[in-house]
C-alpha atoms as a PDB file:
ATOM      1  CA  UNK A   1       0.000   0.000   0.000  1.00  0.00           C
ATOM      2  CA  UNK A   2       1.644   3.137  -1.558  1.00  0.00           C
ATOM      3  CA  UNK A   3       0.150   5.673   1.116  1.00  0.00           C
ATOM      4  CA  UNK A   4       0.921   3.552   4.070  1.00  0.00           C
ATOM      5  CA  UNK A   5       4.409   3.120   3.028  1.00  0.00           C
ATOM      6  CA  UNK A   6       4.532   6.882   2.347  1.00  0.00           C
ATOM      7  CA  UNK A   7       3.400   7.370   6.340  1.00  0.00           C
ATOM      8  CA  UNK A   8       5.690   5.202   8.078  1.00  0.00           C
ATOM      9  CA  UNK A   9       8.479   6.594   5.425  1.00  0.00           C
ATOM     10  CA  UNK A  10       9.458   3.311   3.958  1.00  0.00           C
ATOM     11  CA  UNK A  11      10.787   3.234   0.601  1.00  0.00           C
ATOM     12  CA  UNK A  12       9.287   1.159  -0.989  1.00  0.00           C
ATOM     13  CA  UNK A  13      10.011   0.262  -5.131  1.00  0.00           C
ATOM     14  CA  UNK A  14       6.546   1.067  -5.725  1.00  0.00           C
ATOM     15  CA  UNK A  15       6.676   4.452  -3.747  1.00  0.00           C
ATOM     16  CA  UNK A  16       9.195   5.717  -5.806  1.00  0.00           C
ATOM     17  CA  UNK A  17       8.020   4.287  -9.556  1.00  0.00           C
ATOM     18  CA  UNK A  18       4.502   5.407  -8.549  1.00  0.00           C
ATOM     19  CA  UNK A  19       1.780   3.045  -8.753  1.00  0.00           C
ATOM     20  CA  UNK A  20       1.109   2.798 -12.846  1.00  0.00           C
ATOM     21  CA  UNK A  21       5.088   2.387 -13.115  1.00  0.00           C
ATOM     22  CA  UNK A  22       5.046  -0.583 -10.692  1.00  0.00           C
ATOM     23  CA  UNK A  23       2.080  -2.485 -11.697  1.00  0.00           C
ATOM     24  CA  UNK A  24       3.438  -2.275 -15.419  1.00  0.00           C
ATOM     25  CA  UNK A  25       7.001  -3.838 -13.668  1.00  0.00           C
ATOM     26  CA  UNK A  26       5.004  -6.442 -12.838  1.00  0.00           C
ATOM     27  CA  UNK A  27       3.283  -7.275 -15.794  1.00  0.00           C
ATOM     28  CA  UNK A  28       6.934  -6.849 -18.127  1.00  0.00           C
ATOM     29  CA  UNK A  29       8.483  -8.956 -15.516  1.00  0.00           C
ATOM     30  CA  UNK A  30       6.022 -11.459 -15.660  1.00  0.00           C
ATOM     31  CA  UNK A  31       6.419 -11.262 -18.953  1.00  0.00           C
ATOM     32  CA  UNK A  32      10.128 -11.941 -19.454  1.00  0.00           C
ATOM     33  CA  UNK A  33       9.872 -15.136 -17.239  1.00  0.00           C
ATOM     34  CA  UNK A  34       7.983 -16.522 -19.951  1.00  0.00           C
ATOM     35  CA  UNK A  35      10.200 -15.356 -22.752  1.00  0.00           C
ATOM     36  CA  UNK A  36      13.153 -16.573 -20.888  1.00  0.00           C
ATOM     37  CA  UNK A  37      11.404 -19.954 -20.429  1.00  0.00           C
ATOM     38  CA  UNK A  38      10.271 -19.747 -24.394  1.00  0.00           C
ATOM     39  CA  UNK A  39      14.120 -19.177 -25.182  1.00  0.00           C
ATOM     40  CA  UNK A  40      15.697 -21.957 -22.822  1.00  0.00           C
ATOM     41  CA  UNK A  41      13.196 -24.417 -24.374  1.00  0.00           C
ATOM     42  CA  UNK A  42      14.484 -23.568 -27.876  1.00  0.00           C
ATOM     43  CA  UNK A  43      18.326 -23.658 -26.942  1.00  0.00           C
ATOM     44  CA  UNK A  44      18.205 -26.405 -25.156  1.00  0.00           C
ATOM     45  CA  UNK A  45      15.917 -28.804 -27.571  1.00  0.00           C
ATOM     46  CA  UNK A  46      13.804 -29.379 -24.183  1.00  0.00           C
ATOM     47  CA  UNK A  47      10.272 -29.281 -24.905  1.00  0.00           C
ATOM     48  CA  UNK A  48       9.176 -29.930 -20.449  1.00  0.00           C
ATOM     49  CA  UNK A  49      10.530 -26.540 -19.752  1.00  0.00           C
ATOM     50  CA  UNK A  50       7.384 -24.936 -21.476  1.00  0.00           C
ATOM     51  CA  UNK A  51       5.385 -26.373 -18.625  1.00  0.00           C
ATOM     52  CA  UNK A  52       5.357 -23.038 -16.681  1.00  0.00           C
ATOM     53  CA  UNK A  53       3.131 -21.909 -19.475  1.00  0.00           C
ATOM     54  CA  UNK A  54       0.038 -23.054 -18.612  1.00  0.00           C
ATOM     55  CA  UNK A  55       0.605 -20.762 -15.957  1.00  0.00           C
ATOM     56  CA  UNK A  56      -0.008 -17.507 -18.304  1.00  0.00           C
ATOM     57  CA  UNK A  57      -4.382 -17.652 -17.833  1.00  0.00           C
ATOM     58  CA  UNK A  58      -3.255 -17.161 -14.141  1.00  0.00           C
ATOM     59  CA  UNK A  59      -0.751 -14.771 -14.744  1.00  0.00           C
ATOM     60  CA  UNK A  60      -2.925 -12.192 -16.831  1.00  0.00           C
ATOM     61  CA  UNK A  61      -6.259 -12.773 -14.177  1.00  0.00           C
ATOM     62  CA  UNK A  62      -3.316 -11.564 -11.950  1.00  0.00           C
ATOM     63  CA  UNK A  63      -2.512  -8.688 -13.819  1.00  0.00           C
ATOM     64  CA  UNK A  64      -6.267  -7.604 -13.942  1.00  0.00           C
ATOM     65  CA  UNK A  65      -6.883  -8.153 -10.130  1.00  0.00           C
ATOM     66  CA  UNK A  66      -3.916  -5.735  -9.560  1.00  0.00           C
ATOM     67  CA  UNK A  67      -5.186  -3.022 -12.098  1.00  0.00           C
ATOM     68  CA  UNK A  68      -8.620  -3.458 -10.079  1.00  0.00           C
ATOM     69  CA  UNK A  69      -7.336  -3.492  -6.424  1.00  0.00           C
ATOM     70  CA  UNK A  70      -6.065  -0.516  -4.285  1.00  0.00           C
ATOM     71  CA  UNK A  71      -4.900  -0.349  -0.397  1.00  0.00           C
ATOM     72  CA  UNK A  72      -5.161  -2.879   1.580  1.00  0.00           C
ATOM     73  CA  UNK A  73      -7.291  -4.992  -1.336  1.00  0.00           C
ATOM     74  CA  UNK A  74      -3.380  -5.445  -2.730  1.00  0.00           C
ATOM     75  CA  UNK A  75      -2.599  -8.130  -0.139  1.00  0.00           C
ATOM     76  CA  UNK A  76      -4.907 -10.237  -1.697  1.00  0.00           C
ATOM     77  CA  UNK A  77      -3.156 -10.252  -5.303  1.00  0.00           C
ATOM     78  CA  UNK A  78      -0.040 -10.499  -2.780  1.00  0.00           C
ATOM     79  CA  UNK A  79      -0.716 -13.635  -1.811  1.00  0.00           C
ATOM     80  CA  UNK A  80      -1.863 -15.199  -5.102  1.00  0.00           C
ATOM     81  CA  UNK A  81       1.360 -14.155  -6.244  1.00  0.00           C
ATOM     82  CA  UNK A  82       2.807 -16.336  -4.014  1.00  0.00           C
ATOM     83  CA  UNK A  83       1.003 -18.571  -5.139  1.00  0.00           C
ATOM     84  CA  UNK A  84       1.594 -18.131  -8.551  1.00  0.00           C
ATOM     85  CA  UNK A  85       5.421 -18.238  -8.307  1.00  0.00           C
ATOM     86  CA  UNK A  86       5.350 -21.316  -6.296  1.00  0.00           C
ATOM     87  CA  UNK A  87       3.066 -22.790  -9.347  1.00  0.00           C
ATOM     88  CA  UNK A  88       5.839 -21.643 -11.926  1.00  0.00           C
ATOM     89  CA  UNK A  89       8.661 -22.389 -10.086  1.00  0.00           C
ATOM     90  CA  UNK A  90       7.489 -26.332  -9.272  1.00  0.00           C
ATOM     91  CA  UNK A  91       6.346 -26.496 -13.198  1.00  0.00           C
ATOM     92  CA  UNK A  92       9.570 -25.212 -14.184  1.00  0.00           C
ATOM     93  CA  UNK A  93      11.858 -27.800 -12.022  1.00  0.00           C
ATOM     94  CA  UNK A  94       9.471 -30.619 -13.011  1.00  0.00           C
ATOM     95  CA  UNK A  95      10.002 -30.048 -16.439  1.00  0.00           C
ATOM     96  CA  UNK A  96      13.733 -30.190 -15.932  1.00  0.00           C
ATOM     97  CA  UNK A  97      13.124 -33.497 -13.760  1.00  0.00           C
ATOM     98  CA  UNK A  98      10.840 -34.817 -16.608  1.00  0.00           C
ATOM     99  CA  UNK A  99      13.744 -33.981 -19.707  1.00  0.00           C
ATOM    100  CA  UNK A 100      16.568 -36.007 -16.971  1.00  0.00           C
ATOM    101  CA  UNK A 101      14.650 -39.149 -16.521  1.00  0.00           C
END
């Protein structure tokens, strides 16, 4: 939350971006995870690491919640982030486990 953190004086990546700069980080950085899973796919002829997306439906109702959502409404798309990164991060080390076996 943007004006909290501006209370209590913490500085915060979001406090200093603003708030349209930070949740279009968010989207771009979500979306160079997938390019950089795209690209290691391709370079390394292994077809499991795409696994991570058929995370991207999750990733963009994501992206809309946090466009939606202000204050304290944020800590919900904070935790399905979690969430979400746990989901991509198992998919993407199960489709390196899958290409070893």
């Amino acid at each position: 939350d943007i004006k909290t953190d501006k209370l209590v004086n913490k500085r915060t990546l979001a406090l200093r971006i603003g708030s349209g700069k930070a949740i279009n980080l968010y989207g771009i950085l979500n979306m160079v995870s997938y390019i950089s899973i795209i690209i290691a796919s391709l370079l390394s002829y292994n077809i499991w690491l795409n696994l991570p997306l058929i995370t991207i439906p999750f990733a963009i109702y994501l992206q809309k919640e946090l466009n939606k959502r202000k204050g304290k409404d944020l800590n919900i798309v904070l935790a399905k982030t979690g969430f979400f990164l746990v989901m991509f991060g198992f998919l993407l080390s199960l489709g390196i486990i899958i290409n070893k076996i």
